[in-house]
PDB file of N, CA and C in Angstrom:
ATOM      1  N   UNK A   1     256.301  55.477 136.903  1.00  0.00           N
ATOM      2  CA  UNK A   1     256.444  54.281 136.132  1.00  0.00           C
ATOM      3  C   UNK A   1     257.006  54.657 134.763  1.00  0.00           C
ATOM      4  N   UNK A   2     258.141  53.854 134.363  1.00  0.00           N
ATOM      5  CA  UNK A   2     258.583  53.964 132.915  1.00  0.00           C
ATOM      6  C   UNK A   2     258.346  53.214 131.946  1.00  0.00           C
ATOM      7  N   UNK A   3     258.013  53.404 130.880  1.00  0.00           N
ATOM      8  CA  UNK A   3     257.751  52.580 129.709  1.00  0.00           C
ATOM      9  C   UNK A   3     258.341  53.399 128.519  1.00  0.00           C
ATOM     10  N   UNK A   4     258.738  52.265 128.198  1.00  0.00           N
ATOM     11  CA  UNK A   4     259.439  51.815 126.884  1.00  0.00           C
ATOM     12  C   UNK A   4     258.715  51.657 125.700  1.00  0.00           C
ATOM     13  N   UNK A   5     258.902  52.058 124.841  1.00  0.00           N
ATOM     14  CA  UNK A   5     258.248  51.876 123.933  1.00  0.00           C
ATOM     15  C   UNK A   5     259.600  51.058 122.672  1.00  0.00           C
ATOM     16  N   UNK A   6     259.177  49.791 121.968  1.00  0.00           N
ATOM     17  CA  UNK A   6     260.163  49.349 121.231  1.00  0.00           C
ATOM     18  C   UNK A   6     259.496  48.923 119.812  1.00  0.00           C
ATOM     19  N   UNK A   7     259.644  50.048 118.441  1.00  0.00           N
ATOM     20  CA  UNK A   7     259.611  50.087 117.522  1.00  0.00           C
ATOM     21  C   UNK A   7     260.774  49.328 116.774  1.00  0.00           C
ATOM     22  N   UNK A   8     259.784  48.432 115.497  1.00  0.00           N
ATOM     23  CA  UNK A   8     260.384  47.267 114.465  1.00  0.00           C
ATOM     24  C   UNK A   8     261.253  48.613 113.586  1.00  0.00           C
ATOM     25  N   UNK A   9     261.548  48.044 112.676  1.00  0.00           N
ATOM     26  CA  UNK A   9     262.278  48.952 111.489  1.00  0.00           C
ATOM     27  C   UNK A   9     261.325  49.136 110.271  1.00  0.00           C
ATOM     28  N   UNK A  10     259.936  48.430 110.317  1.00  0.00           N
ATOM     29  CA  UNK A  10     259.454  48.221 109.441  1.00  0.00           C
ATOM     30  C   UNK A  10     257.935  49.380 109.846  1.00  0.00           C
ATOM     31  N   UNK A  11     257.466  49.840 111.061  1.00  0.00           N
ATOM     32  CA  UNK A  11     256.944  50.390 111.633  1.00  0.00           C
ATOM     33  C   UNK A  11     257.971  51.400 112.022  1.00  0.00           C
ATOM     34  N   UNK A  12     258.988  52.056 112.218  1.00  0.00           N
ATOM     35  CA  UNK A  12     259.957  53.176 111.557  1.00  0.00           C
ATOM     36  C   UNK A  12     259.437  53.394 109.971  1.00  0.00           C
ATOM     37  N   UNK A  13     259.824  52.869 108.955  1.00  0.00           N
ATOM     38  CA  UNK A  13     259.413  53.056 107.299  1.00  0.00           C
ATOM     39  C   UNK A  13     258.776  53.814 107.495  1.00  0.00           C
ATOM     40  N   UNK A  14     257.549  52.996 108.092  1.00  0.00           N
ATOM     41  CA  UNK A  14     256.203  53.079 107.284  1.00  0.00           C
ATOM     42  C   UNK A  14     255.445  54.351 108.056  1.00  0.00           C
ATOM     43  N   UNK A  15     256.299  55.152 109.498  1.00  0.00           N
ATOM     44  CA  UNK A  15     255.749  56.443 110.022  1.00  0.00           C
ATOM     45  C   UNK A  15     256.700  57.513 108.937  1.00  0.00           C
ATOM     46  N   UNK A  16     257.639  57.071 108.433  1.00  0.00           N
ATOM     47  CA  UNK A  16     258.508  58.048 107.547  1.00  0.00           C
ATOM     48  C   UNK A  16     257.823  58.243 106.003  1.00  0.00           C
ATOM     49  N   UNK A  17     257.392  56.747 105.833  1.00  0.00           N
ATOM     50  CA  UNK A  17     256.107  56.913 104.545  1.00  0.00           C
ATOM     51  C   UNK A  17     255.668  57.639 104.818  1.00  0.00           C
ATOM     52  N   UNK A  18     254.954  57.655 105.817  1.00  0.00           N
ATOM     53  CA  UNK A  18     253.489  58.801 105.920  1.00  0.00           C
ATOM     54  C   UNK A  18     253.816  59.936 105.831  1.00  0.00           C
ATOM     55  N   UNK A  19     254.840  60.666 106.831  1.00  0.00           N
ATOM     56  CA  UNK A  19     255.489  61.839 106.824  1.00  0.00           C
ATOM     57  C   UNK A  19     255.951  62.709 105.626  1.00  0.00           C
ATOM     58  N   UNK A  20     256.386  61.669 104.461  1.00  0.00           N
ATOM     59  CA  UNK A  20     256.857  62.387 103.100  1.00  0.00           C
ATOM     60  C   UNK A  20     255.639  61.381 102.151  1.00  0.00           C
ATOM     61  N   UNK A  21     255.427  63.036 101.588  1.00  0.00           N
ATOM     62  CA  UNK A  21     254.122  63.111 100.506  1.00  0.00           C
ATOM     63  C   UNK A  21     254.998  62.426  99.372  1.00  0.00           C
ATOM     64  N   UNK A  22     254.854  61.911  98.507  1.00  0.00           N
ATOM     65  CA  UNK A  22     255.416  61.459  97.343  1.00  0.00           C
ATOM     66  C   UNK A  22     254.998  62.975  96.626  1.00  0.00           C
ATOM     67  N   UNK A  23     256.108  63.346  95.035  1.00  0.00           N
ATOM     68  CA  UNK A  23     256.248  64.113  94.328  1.00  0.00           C
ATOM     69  C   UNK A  23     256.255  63.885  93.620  1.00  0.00           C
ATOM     70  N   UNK A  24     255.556  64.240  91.974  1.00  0.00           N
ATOM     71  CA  UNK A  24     255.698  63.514  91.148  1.00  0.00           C
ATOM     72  C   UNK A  24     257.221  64.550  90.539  1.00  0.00           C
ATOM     73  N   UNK A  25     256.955  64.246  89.613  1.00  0.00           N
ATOM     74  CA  UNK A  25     258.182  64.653  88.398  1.00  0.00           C
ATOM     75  C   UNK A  25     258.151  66.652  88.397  1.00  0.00           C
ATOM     76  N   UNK A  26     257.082  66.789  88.392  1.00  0.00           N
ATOM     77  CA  UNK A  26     257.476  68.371  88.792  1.00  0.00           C
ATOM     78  C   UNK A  26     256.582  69.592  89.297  1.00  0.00           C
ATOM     79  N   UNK A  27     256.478  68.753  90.188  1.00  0.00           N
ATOM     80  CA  UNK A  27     255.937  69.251  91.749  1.00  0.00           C
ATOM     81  C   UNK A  27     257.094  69.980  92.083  1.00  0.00           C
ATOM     82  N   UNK A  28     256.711  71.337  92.366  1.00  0.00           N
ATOM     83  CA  UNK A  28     257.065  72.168  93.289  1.00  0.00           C
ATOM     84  C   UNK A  28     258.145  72.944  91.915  1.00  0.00           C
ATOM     85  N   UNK A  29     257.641  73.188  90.980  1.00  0.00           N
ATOM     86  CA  UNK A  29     258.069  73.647  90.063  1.00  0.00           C
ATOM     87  C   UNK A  29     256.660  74.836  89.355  1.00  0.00           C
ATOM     88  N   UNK A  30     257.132  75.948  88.143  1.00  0.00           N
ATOM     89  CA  UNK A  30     255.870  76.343  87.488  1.00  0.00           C
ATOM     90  C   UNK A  30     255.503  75.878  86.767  1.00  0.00           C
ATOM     91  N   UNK A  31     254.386  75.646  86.609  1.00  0.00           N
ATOM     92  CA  UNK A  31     253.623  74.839  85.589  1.00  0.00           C
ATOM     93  C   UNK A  31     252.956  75.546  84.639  1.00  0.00           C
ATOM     94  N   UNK A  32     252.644  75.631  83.393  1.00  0.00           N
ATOM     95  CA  UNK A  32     252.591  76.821  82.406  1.00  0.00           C
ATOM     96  C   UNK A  32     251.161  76.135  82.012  1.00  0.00           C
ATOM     97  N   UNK A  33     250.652  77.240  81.862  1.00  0.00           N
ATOM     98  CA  UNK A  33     249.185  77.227  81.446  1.00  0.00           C
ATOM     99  C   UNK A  33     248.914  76.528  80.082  1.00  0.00           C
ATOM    100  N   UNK A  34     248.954  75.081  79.710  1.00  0.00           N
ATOM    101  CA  UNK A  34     249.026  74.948  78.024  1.00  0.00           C
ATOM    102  C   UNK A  34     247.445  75.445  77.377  1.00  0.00           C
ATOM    103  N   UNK A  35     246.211  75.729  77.322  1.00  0.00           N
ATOM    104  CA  UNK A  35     245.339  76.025  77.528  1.00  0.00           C
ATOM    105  C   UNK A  35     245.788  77.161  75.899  1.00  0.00           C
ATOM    106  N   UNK A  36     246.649  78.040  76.169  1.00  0.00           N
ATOM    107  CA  UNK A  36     246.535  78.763  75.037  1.00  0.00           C
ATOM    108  C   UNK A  36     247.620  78.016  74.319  1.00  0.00           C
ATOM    109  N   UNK A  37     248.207  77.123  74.365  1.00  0.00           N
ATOM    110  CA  UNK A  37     248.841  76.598  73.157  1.00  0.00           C
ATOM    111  C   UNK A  37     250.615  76.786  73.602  1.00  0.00           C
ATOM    112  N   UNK A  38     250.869  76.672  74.714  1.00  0.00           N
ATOM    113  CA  UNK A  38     252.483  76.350  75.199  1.00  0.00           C
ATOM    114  C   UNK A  38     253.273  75.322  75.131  1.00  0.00           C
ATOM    115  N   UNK A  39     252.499  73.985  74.694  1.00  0.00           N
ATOM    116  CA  UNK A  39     253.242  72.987  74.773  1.00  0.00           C
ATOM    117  C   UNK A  39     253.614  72.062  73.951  1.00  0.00           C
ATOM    118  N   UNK A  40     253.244  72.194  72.566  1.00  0.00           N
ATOM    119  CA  UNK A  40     254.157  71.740  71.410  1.00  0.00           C
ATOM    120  C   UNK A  40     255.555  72.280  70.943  1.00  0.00           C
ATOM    121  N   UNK A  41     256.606  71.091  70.507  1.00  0.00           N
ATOM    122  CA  UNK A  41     257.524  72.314  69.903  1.00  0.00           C
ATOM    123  C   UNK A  41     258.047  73.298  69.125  1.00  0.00           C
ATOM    124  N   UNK A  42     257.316  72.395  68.270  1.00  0.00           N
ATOM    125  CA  UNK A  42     256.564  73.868  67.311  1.00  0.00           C
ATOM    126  C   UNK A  42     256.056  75.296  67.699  1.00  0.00           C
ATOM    127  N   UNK A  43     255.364  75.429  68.881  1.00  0.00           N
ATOM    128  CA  UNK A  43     255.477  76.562  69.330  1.00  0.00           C
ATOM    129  C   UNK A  43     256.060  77.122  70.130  1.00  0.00           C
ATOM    130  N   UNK A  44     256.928  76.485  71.377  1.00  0.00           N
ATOM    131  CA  UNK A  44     257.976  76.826  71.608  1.00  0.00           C
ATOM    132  C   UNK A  44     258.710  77.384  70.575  1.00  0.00           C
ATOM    133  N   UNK A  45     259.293  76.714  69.601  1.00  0.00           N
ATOM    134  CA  UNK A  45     260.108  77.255  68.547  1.00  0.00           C
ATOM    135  C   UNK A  45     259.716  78.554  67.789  1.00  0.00           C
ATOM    136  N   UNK A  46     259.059  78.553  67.423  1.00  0.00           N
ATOM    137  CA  UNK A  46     258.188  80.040  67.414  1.00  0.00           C
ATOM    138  C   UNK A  46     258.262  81.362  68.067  1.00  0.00           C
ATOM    139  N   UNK A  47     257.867  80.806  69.528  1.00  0.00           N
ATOM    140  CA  UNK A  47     258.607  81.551  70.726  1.00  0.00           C
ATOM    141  C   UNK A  47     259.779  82.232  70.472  1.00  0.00           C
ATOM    142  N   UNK A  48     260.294  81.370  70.435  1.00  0.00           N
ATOM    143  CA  UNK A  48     261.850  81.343  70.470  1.00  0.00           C
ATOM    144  C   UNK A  48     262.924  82.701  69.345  1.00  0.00           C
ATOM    145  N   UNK A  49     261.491  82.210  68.193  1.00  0.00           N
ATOM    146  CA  UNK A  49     261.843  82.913  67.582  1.00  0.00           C
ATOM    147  C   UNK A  49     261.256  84.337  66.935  1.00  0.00           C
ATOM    148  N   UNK A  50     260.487  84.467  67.863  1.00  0.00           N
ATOM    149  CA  UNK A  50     259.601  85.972  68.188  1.00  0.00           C
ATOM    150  C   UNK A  50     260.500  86.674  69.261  1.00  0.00           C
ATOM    151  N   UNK A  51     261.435  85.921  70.023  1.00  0.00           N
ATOM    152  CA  UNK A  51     261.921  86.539  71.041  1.00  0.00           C
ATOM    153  C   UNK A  51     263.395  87.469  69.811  1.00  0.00           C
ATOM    154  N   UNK A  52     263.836  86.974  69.571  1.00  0.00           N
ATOM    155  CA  UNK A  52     265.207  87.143  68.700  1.00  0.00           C
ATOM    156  C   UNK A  52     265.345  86.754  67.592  1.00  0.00           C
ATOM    157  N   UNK A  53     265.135  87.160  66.514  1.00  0.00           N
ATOM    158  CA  UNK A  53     264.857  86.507  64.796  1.00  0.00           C
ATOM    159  C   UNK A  53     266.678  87.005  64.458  1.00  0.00           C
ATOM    160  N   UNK A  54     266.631  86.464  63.324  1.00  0.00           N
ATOM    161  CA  UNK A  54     268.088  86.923  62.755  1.00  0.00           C
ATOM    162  C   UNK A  54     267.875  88.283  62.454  1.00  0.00           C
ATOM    163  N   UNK A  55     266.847  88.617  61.669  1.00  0.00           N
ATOM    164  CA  UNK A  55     267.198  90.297  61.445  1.00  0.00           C
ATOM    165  C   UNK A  55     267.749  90.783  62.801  1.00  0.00           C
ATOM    166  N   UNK A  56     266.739  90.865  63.850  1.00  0.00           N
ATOM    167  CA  UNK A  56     266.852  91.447  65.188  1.00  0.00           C
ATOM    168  C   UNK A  56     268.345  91.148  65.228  1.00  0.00           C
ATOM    169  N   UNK A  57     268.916  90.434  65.412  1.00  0.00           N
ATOM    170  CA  UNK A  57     269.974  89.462  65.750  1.00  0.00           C
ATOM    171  C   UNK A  57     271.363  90.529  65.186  1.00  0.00           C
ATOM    172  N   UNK A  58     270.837  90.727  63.871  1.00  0.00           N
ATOM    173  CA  UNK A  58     272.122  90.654  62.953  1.00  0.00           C
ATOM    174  C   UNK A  58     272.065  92.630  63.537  1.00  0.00           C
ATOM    175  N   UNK A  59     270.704  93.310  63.640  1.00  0.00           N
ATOM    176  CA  UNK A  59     270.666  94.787  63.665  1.00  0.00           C
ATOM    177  C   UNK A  59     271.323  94.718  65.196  1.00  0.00           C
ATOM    178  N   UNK A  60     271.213  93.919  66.509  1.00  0.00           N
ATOM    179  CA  UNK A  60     271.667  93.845  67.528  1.00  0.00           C
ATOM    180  C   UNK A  60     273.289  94.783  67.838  1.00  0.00           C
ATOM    181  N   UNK A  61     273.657  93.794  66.849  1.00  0.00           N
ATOM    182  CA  UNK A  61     275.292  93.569  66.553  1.00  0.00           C
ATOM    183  C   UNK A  61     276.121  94.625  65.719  1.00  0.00           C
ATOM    184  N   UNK A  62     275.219  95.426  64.727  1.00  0.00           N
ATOM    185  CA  UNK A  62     275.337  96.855  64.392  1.00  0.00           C
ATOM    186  C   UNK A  62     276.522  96.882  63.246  1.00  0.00           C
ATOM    187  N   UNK A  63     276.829  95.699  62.740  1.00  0.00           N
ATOM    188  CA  UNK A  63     277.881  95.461  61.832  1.00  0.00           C
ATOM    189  C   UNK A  63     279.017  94.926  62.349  1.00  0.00           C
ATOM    190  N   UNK A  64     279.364  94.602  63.734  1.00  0.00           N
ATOM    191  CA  UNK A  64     280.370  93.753  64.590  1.00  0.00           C
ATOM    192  C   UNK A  64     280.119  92.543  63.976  1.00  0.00           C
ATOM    193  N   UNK A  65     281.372  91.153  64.077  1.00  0.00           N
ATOM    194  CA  UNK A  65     281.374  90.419  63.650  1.00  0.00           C
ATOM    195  C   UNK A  65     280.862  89.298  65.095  1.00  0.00           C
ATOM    196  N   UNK A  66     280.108  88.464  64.905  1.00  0.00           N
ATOM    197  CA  UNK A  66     279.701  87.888  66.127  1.00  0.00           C
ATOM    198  C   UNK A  66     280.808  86.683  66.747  1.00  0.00           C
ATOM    199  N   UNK A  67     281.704  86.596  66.250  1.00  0.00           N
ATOM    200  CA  UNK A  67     282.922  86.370  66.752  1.00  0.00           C
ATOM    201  C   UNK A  67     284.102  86.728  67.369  1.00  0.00           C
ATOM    202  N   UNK A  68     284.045  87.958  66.954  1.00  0.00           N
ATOM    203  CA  UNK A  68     284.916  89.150  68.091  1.00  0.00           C
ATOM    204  C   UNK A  68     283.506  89.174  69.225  1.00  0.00           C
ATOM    205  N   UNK A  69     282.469  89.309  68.970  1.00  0.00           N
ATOM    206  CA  UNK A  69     281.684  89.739  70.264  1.00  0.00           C
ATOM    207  C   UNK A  69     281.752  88.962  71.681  1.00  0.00           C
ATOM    208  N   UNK A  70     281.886  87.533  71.155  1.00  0.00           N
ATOM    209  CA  UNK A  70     282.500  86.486  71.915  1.00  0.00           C
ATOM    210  C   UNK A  70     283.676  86.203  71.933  1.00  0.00           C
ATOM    211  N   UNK A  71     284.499  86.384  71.505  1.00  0.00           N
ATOM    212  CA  UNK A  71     285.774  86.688  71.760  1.00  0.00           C
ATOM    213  C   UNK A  71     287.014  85.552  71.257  1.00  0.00           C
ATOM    214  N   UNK A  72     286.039  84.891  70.548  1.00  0.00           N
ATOM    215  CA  UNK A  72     286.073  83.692  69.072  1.00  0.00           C
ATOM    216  C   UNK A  72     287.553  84.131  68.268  1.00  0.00           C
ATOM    217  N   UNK A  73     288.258  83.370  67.654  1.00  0.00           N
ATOM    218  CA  UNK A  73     289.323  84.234  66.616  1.00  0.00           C
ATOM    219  C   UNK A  73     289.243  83.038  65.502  1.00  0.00           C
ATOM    220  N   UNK A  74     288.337  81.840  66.170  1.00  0.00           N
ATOM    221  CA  UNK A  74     287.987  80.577  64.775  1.00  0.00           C
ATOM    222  C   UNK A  74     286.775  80.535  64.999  1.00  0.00           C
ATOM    223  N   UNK A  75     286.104  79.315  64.201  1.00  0.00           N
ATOM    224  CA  UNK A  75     284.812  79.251  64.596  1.00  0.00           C
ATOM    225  C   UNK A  75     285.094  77.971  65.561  1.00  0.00           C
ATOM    226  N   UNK A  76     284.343  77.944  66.691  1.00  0.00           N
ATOM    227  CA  UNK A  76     283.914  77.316  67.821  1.00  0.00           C
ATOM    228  C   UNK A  76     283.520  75.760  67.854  1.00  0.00           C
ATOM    229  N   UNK A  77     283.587  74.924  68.045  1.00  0.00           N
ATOM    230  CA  UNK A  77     282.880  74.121  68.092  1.00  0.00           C
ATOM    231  C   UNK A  77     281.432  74.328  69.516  1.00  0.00           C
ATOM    232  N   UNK A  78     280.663  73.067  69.390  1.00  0.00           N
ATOM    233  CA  UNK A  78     279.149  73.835  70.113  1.00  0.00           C
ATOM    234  C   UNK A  78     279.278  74.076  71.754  1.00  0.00           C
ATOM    235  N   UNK A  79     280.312  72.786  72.106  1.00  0.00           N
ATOM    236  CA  UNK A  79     280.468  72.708  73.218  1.00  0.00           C
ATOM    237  C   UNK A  79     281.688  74.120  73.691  1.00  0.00           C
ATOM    238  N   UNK A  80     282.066  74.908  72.954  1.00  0.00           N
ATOM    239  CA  UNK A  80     282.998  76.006  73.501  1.00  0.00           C
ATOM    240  C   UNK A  80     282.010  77.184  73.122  1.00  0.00           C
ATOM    241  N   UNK A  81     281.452  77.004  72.364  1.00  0.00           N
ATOM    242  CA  UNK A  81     280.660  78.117  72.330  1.00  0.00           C
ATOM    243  C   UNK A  81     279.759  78.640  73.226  1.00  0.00           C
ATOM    244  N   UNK A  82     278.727  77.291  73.600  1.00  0.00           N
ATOM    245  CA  UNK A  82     277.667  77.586  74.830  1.00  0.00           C
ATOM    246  C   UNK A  82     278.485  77.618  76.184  1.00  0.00           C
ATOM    247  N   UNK A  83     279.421  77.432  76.764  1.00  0.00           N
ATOM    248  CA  UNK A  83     280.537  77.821  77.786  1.00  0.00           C
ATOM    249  C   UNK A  83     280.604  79.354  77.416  1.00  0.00           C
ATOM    250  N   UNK A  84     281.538  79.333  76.476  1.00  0.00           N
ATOM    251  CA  UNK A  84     281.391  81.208  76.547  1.00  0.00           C
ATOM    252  C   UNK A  84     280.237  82.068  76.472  1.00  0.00           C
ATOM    253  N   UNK A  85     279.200  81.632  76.162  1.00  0.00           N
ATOM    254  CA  UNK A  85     277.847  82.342  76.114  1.00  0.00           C
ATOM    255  C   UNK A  85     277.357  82.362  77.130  1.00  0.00           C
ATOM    256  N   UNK A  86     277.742  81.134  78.222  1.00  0.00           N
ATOM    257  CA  UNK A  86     277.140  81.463  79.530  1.00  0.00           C
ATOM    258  C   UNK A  86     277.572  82.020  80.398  1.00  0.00           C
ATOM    259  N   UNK A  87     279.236  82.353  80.237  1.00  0.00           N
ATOM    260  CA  UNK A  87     280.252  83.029  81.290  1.00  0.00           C
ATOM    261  C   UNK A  87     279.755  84.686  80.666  1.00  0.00           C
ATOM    262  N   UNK A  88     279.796  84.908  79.574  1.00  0.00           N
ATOM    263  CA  UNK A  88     279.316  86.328  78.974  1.00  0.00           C
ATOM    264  C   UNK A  88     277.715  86.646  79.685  1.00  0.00           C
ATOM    265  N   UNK A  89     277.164  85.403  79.451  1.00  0.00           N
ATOM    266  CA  UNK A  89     275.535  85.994  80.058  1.00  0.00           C
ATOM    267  C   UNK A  89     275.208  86.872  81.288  1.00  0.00           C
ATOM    268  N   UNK A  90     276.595  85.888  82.393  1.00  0.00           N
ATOM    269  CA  UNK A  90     276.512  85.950  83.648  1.00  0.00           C
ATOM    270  C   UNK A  90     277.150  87.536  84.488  1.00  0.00           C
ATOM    271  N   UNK A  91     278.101  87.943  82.979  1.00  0.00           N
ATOM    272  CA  UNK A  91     278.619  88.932  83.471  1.00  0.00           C
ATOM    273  C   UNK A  91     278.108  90.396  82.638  1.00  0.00           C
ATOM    274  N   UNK A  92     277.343  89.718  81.514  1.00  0.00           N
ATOM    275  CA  UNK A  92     276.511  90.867  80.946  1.00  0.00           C
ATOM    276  C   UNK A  92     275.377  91.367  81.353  1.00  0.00           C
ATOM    277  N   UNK A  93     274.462  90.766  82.231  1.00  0.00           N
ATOM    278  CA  UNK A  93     273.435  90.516  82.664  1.00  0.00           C
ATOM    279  C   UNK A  93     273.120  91.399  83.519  1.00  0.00           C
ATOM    280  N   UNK A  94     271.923  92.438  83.263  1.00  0.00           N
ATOM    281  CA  UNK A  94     271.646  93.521  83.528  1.00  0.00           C
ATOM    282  C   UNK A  94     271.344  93.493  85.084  1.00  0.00           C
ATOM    283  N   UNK A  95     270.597  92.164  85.828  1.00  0.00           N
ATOM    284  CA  UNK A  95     270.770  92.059  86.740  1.00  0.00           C
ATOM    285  C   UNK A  95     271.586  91.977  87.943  1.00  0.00           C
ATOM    286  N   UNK A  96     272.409  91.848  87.443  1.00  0.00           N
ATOM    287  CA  UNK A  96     274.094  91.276  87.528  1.00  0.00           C
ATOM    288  C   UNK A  96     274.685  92.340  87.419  1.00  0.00           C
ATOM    289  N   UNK A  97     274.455  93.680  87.001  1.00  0.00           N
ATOM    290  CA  UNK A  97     275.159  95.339  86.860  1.00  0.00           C
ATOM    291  C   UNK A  97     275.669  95.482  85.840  1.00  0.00           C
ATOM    292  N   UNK A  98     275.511  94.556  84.865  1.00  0.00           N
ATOM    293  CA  UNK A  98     275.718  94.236  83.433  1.00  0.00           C
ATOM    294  C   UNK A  98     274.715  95.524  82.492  1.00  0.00           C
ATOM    295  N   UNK A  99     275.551  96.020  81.449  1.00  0.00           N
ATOM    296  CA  UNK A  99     274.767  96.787  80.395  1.00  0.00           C
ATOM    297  C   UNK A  99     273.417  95.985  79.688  1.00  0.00           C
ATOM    298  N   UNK A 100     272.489  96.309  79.635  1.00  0.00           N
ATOM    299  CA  UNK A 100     271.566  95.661  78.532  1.00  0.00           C
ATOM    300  C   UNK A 100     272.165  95.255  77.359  1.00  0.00           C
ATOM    301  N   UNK A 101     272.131  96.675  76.452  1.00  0.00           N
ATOM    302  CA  UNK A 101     273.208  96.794  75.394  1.00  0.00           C
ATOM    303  C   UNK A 101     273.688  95.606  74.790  1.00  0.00           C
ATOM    304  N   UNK A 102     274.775  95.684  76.205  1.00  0.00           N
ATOM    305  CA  UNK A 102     276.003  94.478  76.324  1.00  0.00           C
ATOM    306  C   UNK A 102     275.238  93.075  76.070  1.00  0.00           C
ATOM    307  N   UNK A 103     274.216  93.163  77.081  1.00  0.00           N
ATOM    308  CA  UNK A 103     273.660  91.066  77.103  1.00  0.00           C
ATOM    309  C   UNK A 103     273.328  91.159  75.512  1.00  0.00           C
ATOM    310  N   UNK A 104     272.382  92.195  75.118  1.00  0.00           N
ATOM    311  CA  UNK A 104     271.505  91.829  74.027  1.00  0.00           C
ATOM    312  C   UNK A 104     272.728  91.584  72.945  1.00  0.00           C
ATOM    313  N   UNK A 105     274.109  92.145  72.744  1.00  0.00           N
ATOM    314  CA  UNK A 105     274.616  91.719  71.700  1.00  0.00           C
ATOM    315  C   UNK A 105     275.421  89.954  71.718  1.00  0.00           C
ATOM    316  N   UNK A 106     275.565  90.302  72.950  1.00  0.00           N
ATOM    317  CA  UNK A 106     276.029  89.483  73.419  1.00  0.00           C
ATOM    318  C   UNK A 106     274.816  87.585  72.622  1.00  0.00           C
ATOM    319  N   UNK A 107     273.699  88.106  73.258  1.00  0.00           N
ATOM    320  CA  UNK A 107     272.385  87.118  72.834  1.00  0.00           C
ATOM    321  C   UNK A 107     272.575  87.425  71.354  1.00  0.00           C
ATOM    322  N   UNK A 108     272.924  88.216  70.963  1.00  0.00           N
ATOM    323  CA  UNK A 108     272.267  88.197  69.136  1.00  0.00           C
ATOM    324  C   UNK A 108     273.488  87.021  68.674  1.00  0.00           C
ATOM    325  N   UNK A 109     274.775  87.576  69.219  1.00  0.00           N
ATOM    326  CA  UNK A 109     276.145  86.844  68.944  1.00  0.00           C
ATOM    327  C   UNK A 109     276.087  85.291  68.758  1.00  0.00           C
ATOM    328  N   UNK A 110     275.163  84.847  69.480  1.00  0.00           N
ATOM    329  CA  UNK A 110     275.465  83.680  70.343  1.00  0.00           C
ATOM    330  C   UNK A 110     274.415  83.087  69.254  1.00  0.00           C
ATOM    331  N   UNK A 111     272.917  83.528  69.379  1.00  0.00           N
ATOM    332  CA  UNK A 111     272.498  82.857  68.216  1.00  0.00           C
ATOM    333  C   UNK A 111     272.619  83.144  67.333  1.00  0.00           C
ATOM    334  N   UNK A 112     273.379  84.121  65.672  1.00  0.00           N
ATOM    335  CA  UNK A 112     273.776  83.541  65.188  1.00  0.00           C
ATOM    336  C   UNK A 112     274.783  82.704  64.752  1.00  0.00           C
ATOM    337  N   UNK A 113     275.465  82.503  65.671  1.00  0.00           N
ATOM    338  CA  UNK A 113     276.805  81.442  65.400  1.00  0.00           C
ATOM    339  C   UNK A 113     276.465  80.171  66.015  1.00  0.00           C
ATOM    340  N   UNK A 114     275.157  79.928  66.561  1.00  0.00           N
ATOM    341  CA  UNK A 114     274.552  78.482  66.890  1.00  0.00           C
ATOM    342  C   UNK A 114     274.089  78.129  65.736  1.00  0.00           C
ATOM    343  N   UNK A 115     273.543  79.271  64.931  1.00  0.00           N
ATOM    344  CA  UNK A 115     272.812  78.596  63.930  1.00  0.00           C
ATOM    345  C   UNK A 115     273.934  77.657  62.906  1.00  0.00           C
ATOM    346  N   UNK A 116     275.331  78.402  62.708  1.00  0.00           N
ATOM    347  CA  UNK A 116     276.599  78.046  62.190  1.00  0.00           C
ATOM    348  C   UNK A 116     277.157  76.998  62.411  1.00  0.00           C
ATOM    349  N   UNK A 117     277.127  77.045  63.837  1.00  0.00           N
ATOM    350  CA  UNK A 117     277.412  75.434  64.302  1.00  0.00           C
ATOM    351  C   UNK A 117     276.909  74.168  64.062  1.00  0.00           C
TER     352      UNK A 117
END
């Protein structure tokens, strides 16, 4: 004996509802412990700037001008600048078979001539 079974479109949905969990906004992402203090921007910024300060920045660069390092011959506007900082990242990048050296001047370059911009 055969039977048929004949499903609405609305009983389709609502087995596809069930099937997918809803996600919020960033699910399935890392989520950072704020607990010690990660999530103002104020400390981000901080961060930011414990990672690479201008001294660091400027000793990076060793007396090179951070415009030859990027390969600049004016100053940049922001949107040509972060383009070349990311094509340089990608090919300086130690992971990538890139020199350290190379990224880190490369990073010192980049922020200080953001700050310029």
């Amino acid at each position: 004996m055969f039977i048929s079974y004949v499903c609405t479109t609305k009983q389709i949905m609502k087995k596809n509802q069930e099937k997918k969990k809803k996600r919020g906004f960033c699910d399935g992402y890392k989520m950072y412990d704020t607990s010690q203090g990660y999530g103002s921007r104020a400390e981000w910024r901080s961060a930011w700037d414990e990672r690479m300060s201008h001294g660091q920045a400027t000793a990076a660069l060793d007396r090179d001008n951070p415009m030859d390092v990027l390969g600049f011959s004016s100053m940049p506007s922001k949107v040509e600048l972060d383009k070349r900082y990311r094509e340089l990242v990608m090919k300086t990048h130690p992971d990538r078979g890139g020199s350290a050296e190379e990224f880190k001047r490369v990073q010192a370059a980049w922020s200080l001539l953001s700050e310029m911009v």
